[in-house]
Protein backbone atom coordinates (compact mmCIF):
# COMPACT_ATOMS: atom_id res chain seq x y z
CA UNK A 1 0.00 0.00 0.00
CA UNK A 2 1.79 3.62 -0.69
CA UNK A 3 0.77 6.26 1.19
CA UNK A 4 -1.87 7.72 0.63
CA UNK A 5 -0.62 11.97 2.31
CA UNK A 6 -1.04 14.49 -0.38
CA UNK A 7 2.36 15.28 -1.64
CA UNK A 8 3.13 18.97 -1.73
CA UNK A 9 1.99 20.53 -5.25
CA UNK A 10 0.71 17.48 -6.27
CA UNK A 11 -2.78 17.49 -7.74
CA UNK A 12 -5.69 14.68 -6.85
CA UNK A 13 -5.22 13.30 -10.50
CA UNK A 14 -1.45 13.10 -9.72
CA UNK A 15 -2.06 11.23 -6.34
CA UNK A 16 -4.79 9.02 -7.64
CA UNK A 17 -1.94 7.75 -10.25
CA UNK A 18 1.07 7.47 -7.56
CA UNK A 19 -1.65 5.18 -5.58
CA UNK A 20 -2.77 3.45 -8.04
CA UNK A 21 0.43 2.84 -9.60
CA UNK A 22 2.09 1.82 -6.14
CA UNK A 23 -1.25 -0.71 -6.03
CA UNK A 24 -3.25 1.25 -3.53
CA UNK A 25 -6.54 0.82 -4.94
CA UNK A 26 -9.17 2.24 -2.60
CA UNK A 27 -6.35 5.12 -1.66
CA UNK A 28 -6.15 6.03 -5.77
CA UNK A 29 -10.20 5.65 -6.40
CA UNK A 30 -10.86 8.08 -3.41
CA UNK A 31 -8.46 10.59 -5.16
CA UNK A 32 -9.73 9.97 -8.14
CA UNK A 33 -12.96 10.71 -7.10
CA UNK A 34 -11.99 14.08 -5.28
CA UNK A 35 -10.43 15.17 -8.45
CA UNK A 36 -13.81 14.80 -10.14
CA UNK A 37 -15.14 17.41 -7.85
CA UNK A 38 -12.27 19.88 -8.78
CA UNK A 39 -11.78 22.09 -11.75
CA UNK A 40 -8.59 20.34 -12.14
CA UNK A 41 -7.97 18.99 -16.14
CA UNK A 42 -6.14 15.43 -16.36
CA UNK A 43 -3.48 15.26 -17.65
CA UNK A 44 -1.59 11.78 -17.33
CA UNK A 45 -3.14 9.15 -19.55
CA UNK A 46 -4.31 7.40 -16.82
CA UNK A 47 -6.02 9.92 -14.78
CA UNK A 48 -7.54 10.30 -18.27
CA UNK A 49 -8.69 7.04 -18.84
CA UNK A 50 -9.96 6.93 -15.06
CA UNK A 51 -11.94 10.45 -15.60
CA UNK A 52 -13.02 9.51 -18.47
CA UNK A 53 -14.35 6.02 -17.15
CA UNK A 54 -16.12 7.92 -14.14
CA UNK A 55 -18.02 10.41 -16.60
CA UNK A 56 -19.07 7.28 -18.34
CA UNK A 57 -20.62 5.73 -15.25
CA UNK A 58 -22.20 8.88 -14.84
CA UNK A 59 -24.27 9.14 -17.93
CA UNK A 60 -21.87 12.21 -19.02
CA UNK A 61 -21.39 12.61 -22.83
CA UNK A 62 -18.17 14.32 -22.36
CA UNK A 63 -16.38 10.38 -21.88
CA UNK A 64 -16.65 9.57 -25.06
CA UNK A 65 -14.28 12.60 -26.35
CA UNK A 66 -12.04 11.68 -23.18
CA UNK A 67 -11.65 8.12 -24.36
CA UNK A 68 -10.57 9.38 -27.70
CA UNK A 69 -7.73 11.72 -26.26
CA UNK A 70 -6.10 8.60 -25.18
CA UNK A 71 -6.96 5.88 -27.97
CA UNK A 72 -3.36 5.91 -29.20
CA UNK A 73 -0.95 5.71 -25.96
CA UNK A 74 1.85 3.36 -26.40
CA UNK A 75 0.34 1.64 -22.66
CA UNK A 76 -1.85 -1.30 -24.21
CA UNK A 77 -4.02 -1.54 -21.04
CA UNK A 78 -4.51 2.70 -21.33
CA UNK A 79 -5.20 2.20 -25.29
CA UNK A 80 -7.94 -1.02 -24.71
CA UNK A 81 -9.54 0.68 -22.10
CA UNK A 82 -10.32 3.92 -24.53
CA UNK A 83 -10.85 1.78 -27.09
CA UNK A 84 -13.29 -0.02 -24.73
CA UNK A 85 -15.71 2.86 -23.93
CA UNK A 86 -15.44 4.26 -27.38
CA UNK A 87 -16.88 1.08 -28.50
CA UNK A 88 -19.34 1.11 -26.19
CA UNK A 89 -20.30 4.79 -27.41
CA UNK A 90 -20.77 3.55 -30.85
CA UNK A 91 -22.49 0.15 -30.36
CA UNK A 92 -25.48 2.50 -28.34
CA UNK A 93 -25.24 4.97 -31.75
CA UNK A 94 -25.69 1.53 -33.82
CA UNK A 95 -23.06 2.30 -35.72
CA UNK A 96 -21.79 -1.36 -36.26
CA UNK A 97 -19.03 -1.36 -38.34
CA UNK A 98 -17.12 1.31 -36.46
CA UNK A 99 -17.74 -0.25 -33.15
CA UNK A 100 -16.64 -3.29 -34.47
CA UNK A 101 -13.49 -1.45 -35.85
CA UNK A 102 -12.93 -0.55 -31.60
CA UNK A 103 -13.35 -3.55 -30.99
CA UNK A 104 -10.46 -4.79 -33.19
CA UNK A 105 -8.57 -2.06 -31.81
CA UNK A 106 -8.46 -3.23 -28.18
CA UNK A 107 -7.82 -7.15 -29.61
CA UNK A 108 -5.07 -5.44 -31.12
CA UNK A 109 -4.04 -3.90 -27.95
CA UNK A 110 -3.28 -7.45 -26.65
CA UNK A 111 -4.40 -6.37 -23.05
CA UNK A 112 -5.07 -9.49 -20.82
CA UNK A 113 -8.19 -7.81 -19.49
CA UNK A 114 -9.84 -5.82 -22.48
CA UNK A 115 -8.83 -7.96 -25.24
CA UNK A 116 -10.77 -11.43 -23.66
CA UNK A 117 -13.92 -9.06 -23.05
CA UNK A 118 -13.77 -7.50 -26.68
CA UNK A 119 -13.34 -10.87 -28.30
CA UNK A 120 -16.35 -12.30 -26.41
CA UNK A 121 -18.25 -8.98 -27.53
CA UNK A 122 -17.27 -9.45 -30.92
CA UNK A 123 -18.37 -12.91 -31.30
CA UNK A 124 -21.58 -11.22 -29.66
CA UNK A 125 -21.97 -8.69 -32.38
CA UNK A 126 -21.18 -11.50 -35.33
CA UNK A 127 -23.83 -13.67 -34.28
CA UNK A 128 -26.12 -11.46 -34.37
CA UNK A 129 -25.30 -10.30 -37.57
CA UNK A 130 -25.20 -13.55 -38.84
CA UNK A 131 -21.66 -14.28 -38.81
CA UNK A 132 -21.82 -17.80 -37.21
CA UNK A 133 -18.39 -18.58 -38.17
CA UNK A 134 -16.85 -15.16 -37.01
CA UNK A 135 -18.76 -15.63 -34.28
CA UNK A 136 -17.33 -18.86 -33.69
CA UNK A 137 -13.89 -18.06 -34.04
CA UNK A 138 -14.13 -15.20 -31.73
CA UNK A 139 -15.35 -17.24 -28.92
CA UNK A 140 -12.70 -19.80 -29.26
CA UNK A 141 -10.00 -17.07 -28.93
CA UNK A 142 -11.97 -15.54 -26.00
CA UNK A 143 -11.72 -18.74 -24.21
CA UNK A 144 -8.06 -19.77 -25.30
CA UNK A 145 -6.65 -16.76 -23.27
CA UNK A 146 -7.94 -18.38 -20.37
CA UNK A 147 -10.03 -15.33 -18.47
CA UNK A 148 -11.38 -16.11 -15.39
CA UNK A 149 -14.39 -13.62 -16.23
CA UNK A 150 -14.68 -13.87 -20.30
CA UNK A 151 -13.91 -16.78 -21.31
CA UNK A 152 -16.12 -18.48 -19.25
CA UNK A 153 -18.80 -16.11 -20.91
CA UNK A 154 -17.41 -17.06 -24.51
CA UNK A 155 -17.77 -20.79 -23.36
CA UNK A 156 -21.29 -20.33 -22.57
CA UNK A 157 -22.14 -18.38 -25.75
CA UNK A 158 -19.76 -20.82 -27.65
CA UNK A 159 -21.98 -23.68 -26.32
CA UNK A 160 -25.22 -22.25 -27.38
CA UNK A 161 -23.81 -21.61 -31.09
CA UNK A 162 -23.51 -25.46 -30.95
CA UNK A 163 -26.93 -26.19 -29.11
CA UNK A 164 -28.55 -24.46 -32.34
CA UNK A 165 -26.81 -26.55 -34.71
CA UNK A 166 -27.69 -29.99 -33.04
CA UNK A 167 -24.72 -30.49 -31.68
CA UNK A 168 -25.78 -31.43 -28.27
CA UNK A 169 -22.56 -33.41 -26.62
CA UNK A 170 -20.71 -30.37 -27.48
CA UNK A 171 -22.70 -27.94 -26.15
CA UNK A 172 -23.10 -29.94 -23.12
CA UNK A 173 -19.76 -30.16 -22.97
CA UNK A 174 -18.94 -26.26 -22.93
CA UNK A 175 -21.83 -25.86 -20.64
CA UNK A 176 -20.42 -28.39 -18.15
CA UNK A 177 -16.74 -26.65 -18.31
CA UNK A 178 -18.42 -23.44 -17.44
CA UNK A 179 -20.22 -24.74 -14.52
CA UNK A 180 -16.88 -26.44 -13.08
CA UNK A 181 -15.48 -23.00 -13.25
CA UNK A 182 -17.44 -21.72 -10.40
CA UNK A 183 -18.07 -18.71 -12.46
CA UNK A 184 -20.34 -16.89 -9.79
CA UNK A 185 -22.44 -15.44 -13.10
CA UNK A 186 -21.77 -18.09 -16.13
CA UNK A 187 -22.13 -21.24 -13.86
CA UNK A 188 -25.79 -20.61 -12.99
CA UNK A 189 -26.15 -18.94 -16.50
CA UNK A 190 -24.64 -22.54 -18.22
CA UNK A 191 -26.73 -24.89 -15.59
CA UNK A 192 -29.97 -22.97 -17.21
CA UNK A 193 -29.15 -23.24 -20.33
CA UNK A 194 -27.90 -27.07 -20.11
CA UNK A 195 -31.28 -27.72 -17.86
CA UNK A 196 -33.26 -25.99 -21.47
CA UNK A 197 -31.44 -27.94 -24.01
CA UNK A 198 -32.31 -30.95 -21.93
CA UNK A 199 -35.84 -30.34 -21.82
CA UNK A 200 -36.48 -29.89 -25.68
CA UNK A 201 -34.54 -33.47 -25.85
CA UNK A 202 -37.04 -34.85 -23.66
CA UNK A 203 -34.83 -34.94 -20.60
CA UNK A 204 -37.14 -33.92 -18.00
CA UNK A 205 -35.77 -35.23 -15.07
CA UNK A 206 -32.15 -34.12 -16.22
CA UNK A 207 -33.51 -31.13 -17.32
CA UNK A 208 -35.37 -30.55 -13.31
CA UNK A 209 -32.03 -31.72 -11.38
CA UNK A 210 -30.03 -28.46 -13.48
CA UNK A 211 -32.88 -26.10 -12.83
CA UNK A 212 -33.09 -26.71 -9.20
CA UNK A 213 -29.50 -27.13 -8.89
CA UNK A 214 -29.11 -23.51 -10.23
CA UNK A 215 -31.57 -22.14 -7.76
CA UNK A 216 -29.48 -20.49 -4.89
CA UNK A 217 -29.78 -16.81 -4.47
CA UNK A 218 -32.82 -15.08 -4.87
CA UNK A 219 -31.58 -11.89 -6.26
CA UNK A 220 -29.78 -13.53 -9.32
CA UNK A 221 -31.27 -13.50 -12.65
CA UNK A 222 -30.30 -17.17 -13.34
CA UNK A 223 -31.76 -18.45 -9.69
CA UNK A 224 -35.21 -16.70 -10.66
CA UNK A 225 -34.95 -18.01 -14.89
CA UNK A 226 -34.06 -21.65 -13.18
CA UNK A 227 -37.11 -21.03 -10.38
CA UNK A 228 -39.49 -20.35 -13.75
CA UNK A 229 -38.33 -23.17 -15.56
CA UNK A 230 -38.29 -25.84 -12.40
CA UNK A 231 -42.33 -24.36 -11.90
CA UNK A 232 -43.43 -24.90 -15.05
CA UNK A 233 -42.31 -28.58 -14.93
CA UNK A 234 -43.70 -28.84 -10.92
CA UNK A 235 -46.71 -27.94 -12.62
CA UNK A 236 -47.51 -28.91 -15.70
CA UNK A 237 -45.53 -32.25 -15.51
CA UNK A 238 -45.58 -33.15 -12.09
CA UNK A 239 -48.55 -31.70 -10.66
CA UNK A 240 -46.34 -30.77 -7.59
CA UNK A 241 -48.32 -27.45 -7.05
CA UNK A 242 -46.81 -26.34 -3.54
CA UNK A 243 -43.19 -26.31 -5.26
CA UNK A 244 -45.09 -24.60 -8.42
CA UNK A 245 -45.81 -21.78 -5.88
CA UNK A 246 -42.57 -21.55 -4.52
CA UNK A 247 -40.88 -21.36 -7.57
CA UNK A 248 -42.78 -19.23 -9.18
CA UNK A 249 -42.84 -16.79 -5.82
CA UNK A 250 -39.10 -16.75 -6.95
CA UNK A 251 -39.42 -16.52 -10.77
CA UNK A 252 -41.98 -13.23 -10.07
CA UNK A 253 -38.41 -11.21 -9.17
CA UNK A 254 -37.42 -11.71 -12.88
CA UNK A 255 -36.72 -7.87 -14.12
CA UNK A 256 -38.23 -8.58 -17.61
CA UNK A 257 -41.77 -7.97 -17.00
CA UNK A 258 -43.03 -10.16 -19.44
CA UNK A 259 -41.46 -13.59 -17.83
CA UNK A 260 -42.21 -12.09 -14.39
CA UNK A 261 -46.19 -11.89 -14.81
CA UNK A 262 -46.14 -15.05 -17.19
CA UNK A 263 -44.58 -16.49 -13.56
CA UNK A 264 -47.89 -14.81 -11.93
CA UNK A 265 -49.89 -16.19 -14.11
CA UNK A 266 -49.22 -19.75 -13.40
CA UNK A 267 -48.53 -19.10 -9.98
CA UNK A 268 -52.29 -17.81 -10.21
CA UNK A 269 -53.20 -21.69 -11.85
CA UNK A 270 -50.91 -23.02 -9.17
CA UNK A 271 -52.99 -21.53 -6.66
CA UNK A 272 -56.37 -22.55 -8.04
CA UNK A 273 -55.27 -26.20 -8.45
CA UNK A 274 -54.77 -26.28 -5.29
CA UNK A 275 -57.78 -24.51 -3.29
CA UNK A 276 -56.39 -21.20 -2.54
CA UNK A 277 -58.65 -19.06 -4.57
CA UNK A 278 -57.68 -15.75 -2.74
CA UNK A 279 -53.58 -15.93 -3.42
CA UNK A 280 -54.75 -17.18 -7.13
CA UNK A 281 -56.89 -13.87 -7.17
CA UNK A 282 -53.79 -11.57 -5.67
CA UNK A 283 -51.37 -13.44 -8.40
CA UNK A 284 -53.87 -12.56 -11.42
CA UNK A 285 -54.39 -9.12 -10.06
CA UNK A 286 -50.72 -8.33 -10.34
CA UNK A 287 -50.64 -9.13 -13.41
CA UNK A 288 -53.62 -6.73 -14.51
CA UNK A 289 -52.46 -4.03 -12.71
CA UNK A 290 -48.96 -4.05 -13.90
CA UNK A 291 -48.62 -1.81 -17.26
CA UNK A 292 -50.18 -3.02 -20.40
CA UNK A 293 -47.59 -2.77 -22.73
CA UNK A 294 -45.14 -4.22 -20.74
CA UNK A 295 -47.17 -7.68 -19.63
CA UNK A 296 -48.83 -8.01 -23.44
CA UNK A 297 -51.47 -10.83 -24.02
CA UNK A 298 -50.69 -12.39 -20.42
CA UNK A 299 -52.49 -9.49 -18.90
CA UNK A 300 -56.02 -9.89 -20.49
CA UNK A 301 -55.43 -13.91 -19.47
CA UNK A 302 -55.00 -13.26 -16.05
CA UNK A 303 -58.18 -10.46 -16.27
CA UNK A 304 -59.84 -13.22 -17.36
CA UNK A 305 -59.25 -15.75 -15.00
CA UNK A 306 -59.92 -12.82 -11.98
CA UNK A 307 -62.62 -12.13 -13.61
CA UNK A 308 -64.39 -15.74 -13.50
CA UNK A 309 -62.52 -16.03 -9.75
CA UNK A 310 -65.35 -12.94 -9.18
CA UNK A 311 -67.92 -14.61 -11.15
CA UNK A 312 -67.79 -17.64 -8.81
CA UNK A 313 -68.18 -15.32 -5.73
CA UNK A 314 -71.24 -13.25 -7.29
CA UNK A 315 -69.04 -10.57 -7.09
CA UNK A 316 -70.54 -8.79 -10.97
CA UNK A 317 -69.95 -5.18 -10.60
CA UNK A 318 -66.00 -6.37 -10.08
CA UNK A 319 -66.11 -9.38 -12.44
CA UNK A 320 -67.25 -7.01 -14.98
CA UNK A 321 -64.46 -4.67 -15.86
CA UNK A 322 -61.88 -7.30 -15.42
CA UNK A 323 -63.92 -9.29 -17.88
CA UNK A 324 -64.05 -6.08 -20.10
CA UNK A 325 -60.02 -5.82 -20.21
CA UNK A 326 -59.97 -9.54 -21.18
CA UNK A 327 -62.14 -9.05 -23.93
CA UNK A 328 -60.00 -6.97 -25.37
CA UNK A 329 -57.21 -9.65 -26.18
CA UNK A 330 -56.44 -10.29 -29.80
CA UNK A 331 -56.87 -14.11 -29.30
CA UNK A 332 -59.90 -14.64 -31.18
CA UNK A 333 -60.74 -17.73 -28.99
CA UNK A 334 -59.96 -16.37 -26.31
CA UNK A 335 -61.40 -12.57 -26.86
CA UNK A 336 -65.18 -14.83 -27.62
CA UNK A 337 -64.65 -16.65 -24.08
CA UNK A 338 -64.17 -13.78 -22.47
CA UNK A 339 -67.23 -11.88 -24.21
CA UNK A 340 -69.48 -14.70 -22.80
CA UNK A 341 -68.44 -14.21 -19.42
CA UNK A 342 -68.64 -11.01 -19.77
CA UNK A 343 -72.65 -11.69 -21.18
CA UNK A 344 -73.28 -13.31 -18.19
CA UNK A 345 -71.81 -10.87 -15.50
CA UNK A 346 -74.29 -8.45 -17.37
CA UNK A 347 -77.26 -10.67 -17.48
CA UNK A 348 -76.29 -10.94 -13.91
CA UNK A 349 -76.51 -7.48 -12.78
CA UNK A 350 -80.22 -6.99 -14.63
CA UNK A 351 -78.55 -5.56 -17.52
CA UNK A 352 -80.62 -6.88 -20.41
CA UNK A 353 -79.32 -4.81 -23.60
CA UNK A 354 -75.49 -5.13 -22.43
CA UNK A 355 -76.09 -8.46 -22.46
CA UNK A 356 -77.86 -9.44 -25.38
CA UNK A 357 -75.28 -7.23 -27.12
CA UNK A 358 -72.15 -8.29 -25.80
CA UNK A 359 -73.47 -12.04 -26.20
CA UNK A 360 -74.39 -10.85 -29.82
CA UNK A 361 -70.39 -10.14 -30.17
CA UNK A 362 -69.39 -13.14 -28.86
CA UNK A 363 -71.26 -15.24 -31.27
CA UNK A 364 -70.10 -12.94 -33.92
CA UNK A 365 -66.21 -13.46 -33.44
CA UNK A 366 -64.17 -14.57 -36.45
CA UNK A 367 -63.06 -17.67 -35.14
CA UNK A 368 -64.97 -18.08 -31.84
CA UNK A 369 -65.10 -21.66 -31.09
CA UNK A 370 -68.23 -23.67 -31.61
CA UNK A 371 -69.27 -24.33 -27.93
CA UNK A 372 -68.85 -20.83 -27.60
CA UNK A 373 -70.91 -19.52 -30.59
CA UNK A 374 -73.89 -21.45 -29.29
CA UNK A 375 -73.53 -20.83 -25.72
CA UNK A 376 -73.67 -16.99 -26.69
CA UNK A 377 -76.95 -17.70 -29.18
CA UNK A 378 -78.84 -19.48 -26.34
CA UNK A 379 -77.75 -16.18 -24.29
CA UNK A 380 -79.56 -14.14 -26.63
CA UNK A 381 -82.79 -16.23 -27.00
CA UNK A 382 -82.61 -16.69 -23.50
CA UNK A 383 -82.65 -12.63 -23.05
CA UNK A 384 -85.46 -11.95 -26.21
């Protein structure tokens, strides 16, 4: 550690480098970080690089021309780390083929930290332009440098390249050699991914013993996408609905808001299968009252099924507008069910013309199923 006493005349950008450069890490980032509240300019490539990776964190438009002051020092870790954040600027612009001309700049660098993480970005940016083999031979130089953090990523993404092409033993193969690496964010993200290729191969019990086996902490992405997966097989194949719940309790934490209500929604079934009508109404309920464009056709199924939940209880003025939202799907089969029960909850509260008319509609539906058709013509005769 080097100490960390201001040296007469020297400026916090100065002292952040003697620390950091005498390996004082927390001494150099709190300098760093008092510099940042100064008017004082940078001047030393690496107080550059450091501002400029601060600004970045901070949302501040000025990094990107602070990257490019340094972009050609001599220091390769200086040079990949500009090279780094000005390929990050571009990528968010979409401008592909100059981020991908960064991104050959810090390979070229030959940095043992940036050039891993660009390699396994650039086989990133490949596949998704459709460059399978560039792709491929990204990833394979990611993971022959032997990062503890990027190559184990490259592995994963190397693995899925060969799920897609039927290659299952080697896939499973890069999956397992990610998973023996401990890697506290590719292990769980490989056991998922090994635990889905099992499962479209039929491997259901393989397929359970990888999901559950990735299910540890609670806040992790992978621990909540393994919770999904192990609920929809507790459910659907097992009938083990008390585990359903569980997991899905878990699989509800999922950021994307699609998979998190989809989780509500069979939580919701979970519920119902198993007697407990009220935590099946609080499950559907999230799902309605999350934001429409965000939970998409999941959010008029669980109206629907709150809705009939209501229905049961003679609850009508409630049943109603739920029923109303689910009628809205754009499931033709399922917009016509939902326009019956929505009939009915009118019929139900005396109200004879909203019935007959939103019966009338359900009949009416391009490609309202047949039980469904009649059951809203006997409605209407039943009403005239």
């Amino acid at each position: 550690m080097g100490d960390p006493e201001k040296v007469p005349g020297e400026s916090a950008w100065e002292r952040g480098v003697r620390l950091e450069r005498l390996n004082d890490l927390p001494g150099a980032a709190a300098a760093y970080l008092e510099a940042m509240d100064t008017e004082e300019e940078p001047v030393d490539p690496l107080a550059v690089l450091r501002c400029a990776e601060t600004l970045e964190a901070r949302n501040d438009p000025a990094a990107e021309a602070m990257f490019q002051r340094i972009a050609e020092e001599e220091d390769p870790a200086i040079r990949a780390g500009a090279w780094r954040g000005i390929s990050r600027y571009r990528m968010d612009r979409g401008e592909i083929a100059p981020a991908l001309e960064a991104l050959q700049a810090i390979i070229e660098a030959d940095d043992p930290d940036e050039t891993p993480r660009a390699l396994r970005n650039l086989g990133t940016v490949r596949e998704d332009l459709g460059d399978v083999e560039g792709a491929r031979a990204a990833y394979r130089d990611a993971i022959e440098r032997d990062h503890p953090q990027h190559s184990q990523g490259a592995r994963v993404n190397l693995a899925q390249i060969h799920d897609k092409e039927g290659d299952h033993a080697g896939a499973a193969r890069l999956f397992r050699e990610a998973i023996e690496s401990g890697h506290p964010a590719e292990a769980p993200r490989a056991r998922v991914l090994l635990g889905l290729m099992l499962q479209e191969q039929g491997d259901v019990p393989q397929a359970l013993e990888w999901f559950e086996s990735a299910i540890v902490d609670e806040d992790s992405e992978w621990t909540q996408r393994a919770a999904f997966n192990a609920g929809v097989i507790y459910l659907m194949q097992l009938g083990e609905l008390d585990r359903a719940v569980d997991a899905f309790r878990i699989a509800e934490r999922i950021d994307e808001a699609a998979q998190s209500l989809a989780a509500s929604f069979f939580r919701g079934e979970a519920e119902s299968k198993r007697g407990n009508e009220h935590e099946a109404l609080v499950a559907y309920k999230r799902i309605v009252e999350a934001d429409g464009a965000a939970a998409g056709p999941v959010r008029f199924a669980g109206a629907k099924e709150a809705g009939l939940i209501l229905l049961r209880r003679e609850d009508y003025e409630g049943a109603r507008d739920l029923l109303a939202l689910a009628a809205d799907a754009e499931e033709p089969a399922e917009r016509a069910r939902s326009l019956l029960l929505l009939g009915a909850c009118e019929r139900s509260l005396g109200n004879r013309e909203a019935a007959i008319a939103t019966f009338q509609q359900a009949a009416s539906t391009p490609g309202a199923p047949d039980d469904v058709r009649g059951l809203a013509v006997q409605g209407m005769s039943e009403l005239r």
